[in-house]
Structure formats: C-alpha cells, structure tokens
Protein backbone atom coordinates (compact mmCIF):
# COMPACT_ATOMS: atom_id res chain seq x y z
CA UNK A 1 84.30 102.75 111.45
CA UNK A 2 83.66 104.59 108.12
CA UNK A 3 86.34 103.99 105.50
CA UNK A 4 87.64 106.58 103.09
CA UNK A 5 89.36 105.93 99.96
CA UNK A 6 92.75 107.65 99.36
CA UNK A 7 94.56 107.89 95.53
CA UNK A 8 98.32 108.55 95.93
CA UNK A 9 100.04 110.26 92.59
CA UNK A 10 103.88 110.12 93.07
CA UNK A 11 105.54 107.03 94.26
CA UNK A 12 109.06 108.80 94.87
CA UNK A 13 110.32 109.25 98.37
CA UNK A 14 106.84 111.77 99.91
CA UNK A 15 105.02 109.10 98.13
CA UNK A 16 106.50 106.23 100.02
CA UNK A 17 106.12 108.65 103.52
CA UNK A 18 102.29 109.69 102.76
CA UNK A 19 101.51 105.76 102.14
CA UNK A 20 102.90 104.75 105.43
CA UNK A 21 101.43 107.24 106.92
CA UNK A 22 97.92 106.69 105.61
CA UNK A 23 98.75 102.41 106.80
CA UNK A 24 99.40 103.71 110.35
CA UNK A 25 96.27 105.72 110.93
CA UNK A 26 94.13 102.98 112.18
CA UNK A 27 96.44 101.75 114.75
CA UNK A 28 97.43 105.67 115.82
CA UNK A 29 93.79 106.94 115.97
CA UNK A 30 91.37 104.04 116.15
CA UNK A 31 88.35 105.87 116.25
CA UNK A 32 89.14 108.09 113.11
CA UNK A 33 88.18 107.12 109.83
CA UNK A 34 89.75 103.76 108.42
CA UNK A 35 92.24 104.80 105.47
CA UNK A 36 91.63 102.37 102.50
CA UNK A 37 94.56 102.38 99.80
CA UNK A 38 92.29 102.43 96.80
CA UNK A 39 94.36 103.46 93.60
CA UNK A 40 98.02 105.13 92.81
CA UNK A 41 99.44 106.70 89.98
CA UNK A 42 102.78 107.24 88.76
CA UNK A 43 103.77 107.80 84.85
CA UNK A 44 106.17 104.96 85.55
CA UNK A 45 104.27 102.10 85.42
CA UNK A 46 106.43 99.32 86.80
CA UNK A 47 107.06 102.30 90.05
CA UNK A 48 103.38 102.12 90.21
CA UNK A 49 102.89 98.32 90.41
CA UNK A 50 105.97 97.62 92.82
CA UNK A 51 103.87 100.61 94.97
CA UNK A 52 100.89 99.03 95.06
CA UNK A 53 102.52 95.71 95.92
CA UNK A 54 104.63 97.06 98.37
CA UNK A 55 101.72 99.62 100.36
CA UNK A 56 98.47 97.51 99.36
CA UNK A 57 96.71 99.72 96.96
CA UNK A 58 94.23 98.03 95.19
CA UNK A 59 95.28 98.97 91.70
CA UNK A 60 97.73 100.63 89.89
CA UNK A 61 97.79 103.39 87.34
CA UNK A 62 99.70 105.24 85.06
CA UNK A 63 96.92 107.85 84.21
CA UNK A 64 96.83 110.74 87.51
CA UNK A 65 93.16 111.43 85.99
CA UNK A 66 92.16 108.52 85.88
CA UNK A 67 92.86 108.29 89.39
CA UNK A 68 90.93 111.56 90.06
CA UNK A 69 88.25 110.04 88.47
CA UNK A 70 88.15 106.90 90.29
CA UNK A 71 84.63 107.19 92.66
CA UNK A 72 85.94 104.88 95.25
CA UNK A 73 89.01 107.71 95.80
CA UNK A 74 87.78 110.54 98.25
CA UNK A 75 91.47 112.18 99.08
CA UNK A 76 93.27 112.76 96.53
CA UNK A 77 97.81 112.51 98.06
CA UNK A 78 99.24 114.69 95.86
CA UNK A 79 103.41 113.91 95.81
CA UNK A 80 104.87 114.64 92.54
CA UNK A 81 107.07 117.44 91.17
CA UNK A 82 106.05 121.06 92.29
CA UNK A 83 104.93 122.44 88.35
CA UNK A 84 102.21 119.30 88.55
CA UNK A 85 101.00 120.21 91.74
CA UNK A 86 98.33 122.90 90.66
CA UNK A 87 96.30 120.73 87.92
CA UNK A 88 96.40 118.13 89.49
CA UNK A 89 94.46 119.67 92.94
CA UNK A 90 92.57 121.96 90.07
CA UNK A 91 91.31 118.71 88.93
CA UNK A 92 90.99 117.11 92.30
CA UNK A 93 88.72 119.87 93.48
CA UNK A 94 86.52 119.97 90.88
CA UNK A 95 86.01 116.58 91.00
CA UNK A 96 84.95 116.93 94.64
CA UNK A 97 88.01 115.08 96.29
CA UNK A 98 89.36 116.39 99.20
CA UNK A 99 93.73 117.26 98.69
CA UNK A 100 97.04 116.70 100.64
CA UNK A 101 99.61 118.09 98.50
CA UNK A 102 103.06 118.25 99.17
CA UNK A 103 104.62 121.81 99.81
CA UNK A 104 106.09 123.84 97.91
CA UNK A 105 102.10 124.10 96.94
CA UNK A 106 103.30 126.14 93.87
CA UNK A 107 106.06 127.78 91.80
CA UNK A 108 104.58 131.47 92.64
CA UNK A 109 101.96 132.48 94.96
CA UNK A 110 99.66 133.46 92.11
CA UNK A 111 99.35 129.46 91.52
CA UNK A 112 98.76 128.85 94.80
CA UNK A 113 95.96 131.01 95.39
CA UNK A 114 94.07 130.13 92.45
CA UNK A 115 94.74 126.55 93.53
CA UNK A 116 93.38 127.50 97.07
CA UNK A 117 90.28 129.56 95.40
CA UNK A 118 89.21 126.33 93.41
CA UNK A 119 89.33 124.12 96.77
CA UNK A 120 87.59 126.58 98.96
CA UNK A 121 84.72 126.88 96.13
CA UNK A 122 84.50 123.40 95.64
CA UNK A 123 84.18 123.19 99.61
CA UNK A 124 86.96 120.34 99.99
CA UNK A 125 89.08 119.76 103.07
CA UNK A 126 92.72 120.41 102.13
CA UNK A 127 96.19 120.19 103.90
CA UNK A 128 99.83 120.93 102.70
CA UNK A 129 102.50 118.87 103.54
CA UNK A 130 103.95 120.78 106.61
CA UNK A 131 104.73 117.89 108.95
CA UNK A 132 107.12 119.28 111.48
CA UNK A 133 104.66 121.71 112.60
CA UNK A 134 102.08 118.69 113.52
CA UNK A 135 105.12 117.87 116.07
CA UNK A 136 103.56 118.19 119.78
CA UNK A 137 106.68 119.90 121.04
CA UNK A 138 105.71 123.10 118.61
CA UNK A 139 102.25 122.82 119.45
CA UNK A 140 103.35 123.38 123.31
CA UNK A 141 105.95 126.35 122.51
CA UNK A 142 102.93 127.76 120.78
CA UNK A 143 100.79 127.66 123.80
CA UNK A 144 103.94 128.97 125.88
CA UNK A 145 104.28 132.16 123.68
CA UNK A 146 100.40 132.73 123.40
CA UNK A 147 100.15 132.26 127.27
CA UNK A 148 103.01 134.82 128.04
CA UNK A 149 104.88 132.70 129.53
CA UNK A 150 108.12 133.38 127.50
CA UNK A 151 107.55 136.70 128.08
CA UNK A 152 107.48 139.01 124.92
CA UNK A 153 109.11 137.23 122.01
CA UNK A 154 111.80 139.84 119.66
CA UNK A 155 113.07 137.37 117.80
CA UNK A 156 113.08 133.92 115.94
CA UNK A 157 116.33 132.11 114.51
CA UNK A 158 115.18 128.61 112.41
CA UNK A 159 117.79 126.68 111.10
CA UNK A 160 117.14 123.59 108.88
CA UNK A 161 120.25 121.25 109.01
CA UNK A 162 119.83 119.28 106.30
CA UNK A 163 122.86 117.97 104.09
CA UNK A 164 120.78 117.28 101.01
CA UNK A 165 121.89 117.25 97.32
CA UNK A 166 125.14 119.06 99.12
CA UNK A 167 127.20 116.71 97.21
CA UNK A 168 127.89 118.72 93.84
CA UNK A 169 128.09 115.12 91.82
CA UNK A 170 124.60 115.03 92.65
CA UNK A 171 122.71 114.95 88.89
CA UNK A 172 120.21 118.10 88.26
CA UNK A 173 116.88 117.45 88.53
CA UNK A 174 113.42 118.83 88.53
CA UNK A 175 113.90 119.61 92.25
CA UNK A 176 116.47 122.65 90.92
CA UNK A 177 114.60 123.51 87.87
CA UNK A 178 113.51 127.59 87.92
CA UNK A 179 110.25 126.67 86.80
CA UNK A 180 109.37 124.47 89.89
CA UNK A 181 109.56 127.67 92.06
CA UNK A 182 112.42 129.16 94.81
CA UNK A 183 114.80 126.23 95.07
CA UNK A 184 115.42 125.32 98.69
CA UNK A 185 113.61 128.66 100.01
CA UNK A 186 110.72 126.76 98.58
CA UNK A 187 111.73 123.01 99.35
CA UNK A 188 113.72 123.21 103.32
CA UNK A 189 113.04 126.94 103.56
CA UNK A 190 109.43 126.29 103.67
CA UNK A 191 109.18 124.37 106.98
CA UNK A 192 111.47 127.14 108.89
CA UNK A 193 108.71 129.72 107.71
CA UNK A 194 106.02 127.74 108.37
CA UNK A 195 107.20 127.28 111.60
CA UNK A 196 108.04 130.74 112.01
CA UNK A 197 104.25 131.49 111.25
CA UNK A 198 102.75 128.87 113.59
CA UNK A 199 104.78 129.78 116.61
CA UNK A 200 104.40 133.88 115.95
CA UNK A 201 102.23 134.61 113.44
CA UNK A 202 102.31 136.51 110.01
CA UNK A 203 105.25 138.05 108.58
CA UNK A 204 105.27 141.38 107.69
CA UNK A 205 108.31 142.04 105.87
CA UNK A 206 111.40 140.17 104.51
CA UNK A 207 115.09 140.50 104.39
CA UNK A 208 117.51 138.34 102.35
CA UNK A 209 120.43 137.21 101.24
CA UNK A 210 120.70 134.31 99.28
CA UNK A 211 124.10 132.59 97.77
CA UNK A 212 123.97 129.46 95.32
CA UNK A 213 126.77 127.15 97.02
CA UNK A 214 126.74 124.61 93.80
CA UNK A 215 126.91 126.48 90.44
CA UNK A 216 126.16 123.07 88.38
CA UNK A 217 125.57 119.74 88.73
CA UNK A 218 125.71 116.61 86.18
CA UNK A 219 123.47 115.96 83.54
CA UNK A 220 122.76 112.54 84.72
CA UNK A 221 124.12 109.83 86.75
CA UNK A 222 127.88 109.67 85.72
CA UNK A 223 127.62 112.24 82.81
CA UNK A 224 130.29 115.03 81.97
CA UNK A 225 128.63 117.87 80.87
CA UNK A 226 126.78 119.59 83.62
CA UNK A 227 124.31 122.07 83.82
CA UNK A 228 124.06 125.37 85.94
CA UNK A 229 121.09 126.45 87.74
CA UNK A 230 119.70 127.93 91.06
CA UNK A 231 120.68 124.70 93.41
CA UNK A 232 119.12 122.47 97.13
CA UNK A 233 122.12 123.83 98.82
C-alpha cells in the first residue's frame, strides 16, 4: 500500500486529535493509503519534540515553512490559531500539498475564499475540520430527509452543549481575540451550521441574537487585571 507523508503544524489539543487520527488509519481502512508521520511544527520547540516523541513523527520543527517545504510531506494538518490558518494553506497550496485545516477556516469569508481560490487553482484535495458531520448517524438522517421519509422538513433546532471556557477564571486567549473571527459562532457554532447544511442544504437567510455571557477574563493564569472581549461562552 502506497504511503503518503503528512506535516502536522500545531501540537495543541486538534493537533494531538489529527495525529491520532492519522496513527489509526491503517488499522480503520486497510486498503487506503498508509499515513506516514513525516515532520511537525510548532513555534515551541520543546512542544514539538515531546510531539514527535509521543505520535512518531520523524522530525521535529520549529519553522511551519520549512515543513511546507519538506518533499517527503504531501498533506499538509493545519491546527494552529485561526489568523495563521490562511498563509499557511496559501503556502501549502502553492507548494502543491494537499490541506486539512481546522475550522473556523478564516476570520471573514473574504479569507476563506481566497484561501479556497488558491487550493482549487493549485488542484489540491482539501478538507476542513468538520468531524461530527463524518458521524454515520448524520449521514443516515441525510438519506432519511432526501428519501422523504421524514416527510417535509420546516424546521431544524441544533444545540451544541458544550461547557467550554464557561468558567470566567478561565485566562483570555487567542481563541477570544476579535481578530481570529466570530468567537464561538465561529469555534462551536460552526459544527451546528455545518450540520444544518449537510442535513438540509444552504441557508438563505439569518436571524440572530447574540449575548456575551463573560465580559472579561484574566490576563494570564492567576493574574488580576483582566481583559474584556467578545468570549467561548
């Protein structure tokens, strides 16, 4: 069975979930293509080793372009803070490397189509990181509501239960930072929508109301001062 080399950039907690995932695909699908752990990157060096120890990649890095660089790497895992995500797959594509990036894909959606443009021109496969919709369970309610079988559908009510950074002592981090994109519309909200447009389709118009629970959070681990900003929860 052919093998194909992956590069992971981002060792944080997607990271951690896209290198066990790429370690399970032989045993899951044996006749697929044999993932081989060739490089990851992470500006933290010592995070990068203990990754490579811990998953088996064959070298560590603290250089993300180096890694895109790296001939033996054909996917490039892209896990790392949402306002890296576009040059990072900008650079991927044009280096030919096909991209899994983690969702949100962008800040804005003008980001994320020019990131999408650049992959469909360089004619690389690419996937974002919506796992719950690779669950079989919505793949079957998908056939049910195509087939008719649920009759005609008027209505769709997603709920992501998800406690989160609901703990206001929680510090502030890039995950709340305005420049990363929508918050948790972007980060939880993402998976209810894509849902929403797996099961039924596009959606053609939007209604809101939104409500920041916690106004400001920490600094840092244990600090006083605390800083306010759109927040997970």
């Amino acid at each position: 069975m052919r093998e194909i080399g992956i590069g992971l950039i981002g060792t944080g907690f997607m990271g951690k979930a896209h290198a066990f995932a790429y370690r399970a695909v032989a045993g899951i699908y044996p006749d697929s293509l044999r993932p081989v752990l060739r490089a990851v990157a992470d500006v933290n060096g010592p995070a990068a080793e203990r990754a490579a120890s811990q998953f088996g990649f064959r070298r560590s890095l603290t250089d993300w372009k180096a890694l895109v660089a790296d001939p033996e790497v054909e996917i490039v895992s892209i896990t790392t803070p949402n306002v890296m995500h576009r040059e990072m797959a900008l650079a991927a594509a044009s280096a030919g490397k096909h991209i899994h990036c983690e969702k949100p894909l962008a800040p804005n959606a003008e980001a994320a189509r020019h990131m999408m443009e650049a992959a469909e021109a360089a004619g690389v496969t690419t996937q974002v990181g919506f796992n719950y919709i690779k669950n079989p369970i919505l793949k079957l309610a998908r056939d049910m509501v195509a087939s008719g079988e649920l009759g005609e559908i008027t209505g769709f009510r997603g709920i992501h239960a998800e406690d989160f950074m609901a703990d206001p002592e929680i510090p502030w981090s890039w995950r709340i930072d305005p420049s990363g994109g929508a918050g948790v519309i972007a980060d939880l909200g993402s998976h209810i929508i894509g849902m929403a447009r797996f099961l039924l389709g596009p959606i053609s118009e939007v209604n809101a109301n939104l409500e920041t629970v916690v106004k400001n959070r920490p600094i840092g681990p244990g600090a006083s001062e605390r800083r306010g900003s759109r927040s997970m929860i």
